[in-house]
N, C-alpha and C. Protein backbone atom coordinates (compact mmCIF):
# COMPACT_ATOMS: atom_id res chain seq x y z
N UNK A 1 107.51 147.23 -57.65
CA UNK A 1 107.96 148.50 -57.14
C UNK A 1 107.97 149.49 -58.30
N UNK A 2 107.34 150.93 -58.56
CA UNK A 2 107.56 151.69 -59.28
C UNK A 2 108.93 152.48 -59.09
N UNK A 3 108.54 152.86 -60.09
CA UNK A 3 109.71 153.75 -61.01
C UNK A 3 110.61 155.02 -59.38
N UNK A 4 109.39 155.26 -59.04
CA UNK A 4 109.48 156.80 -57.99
C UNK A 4 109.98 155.85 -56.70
N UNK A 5 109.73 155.07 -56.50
CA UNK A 5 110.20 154.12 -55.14
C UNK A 5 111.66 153.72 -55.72
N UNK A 6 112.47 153.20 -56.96
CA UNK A 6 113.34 152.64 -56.89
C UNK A 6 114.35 153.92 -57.01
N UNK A 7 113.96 155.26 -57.22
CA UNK A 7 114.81 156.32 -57.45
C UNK A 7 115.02 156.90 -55.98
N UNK A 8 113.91 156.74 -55.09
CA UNK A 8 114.14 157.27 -53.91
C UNK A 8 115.28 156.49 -53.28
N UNK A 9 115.17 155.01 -53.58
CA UNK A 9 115.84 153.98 -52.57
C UNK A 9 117.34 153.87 -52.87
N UNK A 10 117.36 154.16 -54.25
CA UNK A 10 119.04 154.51 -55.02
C UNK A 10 119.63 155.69 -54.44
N UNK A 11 118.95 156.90 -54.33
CA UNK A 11 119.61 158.01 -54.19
C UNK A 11 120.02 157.78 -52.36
N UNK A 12 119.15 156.96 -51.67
CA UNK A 12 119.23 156.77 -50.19
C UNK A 12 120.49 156.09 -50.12
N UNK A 13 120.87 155.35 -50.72
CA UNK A 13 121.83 154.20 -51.20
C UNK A 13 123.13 154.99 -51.50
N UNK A 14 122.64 156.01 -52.05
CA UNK A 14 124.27 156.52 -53.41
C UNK A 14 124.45 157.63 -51.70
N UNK A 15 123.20 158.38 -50.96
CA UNK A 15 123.63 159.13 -49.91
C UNK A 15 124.70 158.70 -49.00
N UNK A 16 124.36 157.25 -48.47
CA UNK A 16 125.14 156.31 -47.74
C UNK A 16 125.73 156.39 -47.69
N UNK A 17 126.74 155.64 -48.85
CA UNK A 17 127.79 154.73 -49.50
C UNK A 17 128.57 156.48 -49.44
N UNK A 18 128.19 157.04 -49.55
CA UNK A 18 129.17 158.67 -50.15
C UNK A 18 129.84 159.10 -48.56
N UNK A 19 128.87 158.57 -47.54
CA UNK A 19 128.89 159.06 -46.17
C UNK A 19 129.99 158.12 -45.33
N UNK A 20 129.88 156.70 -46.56
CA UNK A 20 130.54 155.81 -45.63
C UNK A 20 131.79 155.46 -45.64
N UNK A 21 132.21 156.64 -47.39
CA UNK A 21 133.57 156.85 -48.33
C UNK A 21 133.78 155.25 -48.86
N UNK A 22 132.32 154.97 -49.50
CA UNK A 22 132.87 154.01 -50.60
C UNK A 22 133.33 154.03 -51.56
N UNK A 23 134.06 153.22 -52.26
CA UNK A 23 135.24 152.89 -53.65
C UNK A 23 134.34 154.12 -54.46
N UNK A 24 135.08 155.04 -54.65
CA UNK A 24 134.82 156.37 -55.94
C UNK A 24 133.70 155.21 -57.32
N UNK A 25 134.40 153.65 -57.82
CA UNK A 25 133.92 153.20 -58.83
C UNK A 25 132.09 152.56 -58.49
N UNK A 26 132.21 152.32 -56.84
CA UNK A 26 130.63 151.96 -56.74
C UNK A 26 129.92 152.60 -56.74
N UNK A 27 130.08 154.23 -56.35
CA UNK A 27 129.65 155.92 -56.13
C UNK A 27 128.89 155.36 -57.60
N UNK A 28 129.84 155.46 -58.82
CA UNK A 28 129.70 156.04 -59.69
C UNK A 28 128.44 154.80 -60.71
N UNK A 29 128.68 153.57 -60.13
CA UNK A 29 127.90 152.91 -60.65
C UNK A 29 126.31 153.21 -60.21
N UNK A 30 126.19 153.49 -58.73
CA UNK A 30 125.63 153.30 -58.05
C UNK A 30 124.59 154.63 -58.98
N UNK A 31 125.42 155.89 -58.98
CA UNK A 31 124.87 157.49 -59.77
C UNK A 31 124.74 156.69 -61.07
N UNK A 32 125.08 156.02 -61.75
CA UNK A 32 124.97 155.59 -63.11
C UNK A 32 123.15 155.04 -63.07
N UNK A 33 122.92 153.85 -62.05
CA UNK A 33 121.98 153.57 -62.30
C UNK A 33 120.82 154.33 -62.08
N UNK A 34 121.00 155.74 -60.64
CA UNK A 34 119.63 156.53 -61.03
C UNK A 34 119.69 157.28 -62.24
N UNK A 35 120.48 157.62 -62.61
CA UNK A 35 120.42 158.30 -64.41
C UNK A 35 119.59 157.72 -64.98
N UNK A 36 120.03 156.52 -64.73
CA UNK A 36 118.76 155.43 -66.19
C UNK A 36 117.50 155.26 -65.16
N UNK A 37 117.50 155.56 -64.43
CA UNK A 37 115.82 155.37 -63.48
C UNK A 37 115.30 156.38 -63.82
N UNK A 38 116.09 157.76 -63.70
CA UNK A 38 115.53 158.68 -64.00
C UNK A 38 114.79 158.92 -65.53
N UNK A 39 115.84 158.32 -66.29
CA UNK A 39 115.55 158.37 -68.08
C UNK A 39 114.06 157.66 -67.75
N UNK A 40 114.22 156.89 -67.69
CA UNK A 40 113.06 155.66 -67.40
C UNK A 40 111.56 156.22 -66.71
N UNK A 41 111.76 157.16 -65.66
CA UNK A 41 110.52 157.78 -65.09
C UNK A 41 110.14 158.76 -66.27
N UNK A 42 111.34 159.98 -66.87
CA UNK A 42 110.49 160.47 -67.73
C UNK A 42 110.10 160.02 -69.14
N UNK A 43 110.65 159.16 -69.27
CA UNK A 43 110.22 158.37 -70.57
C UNK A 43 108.97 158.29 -70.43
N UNK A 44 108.34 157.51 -69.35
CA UNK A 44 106.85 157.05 -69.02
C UNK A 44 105.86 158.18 -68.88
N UNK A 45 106.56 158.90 -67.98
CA UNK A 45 105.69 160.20 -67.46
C UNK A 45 105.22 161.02 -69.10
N UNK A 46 106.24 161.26 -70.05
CA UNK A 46 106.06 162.07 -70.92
C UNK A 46 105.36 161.34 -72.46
N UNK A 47 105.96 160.15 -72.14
CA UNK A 47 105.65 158.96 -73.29
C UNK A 47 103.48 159.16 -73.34
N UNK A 48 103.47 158.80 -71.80
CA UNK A 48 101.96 158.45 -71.28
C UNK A 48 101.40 159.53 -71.72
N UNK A 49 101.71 160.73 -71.37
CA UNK A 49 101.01 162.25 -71.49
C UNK A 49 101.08 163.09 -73.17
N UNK A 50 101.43 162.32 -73.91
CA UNK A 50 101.68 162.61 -75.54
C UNK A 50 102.43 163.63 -75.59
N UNK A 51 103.36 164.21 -74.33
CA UNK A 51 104.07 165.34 -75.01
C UNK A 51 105.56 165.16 -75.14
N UNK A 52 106.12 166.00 -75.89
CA UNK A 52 107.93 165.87 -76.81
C UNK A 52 108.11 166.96 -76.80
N UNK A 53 109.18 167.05 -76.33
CA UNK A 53 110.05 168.51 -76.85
C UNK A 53 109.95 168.63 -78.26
N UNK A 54 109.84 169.97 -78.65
CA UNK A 54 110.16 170.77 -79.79
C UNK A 54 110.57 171.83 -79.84
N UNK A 55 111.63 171.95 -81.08
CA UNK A 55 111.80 173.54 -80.97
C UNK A 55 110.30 174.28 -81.40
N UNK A 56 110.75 175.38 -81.01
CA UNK A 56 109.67 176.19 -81.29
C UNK A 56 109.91 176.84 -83.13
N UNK A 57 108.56 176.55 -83.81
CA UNK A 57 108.93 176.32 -85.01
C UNK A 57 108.55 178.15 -85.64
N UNK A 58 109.16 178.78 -86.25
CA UNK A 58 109.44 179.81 -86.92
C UNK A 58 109.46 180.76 -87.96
């Protein structure tokens, strides 16, 4: 399963659980792990494509 499928299926998940007034601490685990899915998609996306933030140099 990629990266873009497991972020869709978390956020479907974290929608739920919010709808269904689960424990505030599984909410938060649940938002914890698309954070790091998310880190994780642009890591790849930007890693793959050679580009990095920079300041703009002066």
């Amino acid at each position: 399963m990629d990266i873009k499928n497991r972020i869709k299926i978390a956020r479907d998940l974290l929608n739920n659980a919010i709808k269904m007034n689960v424990n505030p601490e599984i909410i938060y685990k649940i938002s914890r792990k698309i954070d790091t899915y998310i880190a994780v998609y642009y890591h790849q996306e930007y890693e793959g494509a050679g580009v990095y933030a920079k300041e703009d140099e002066q």
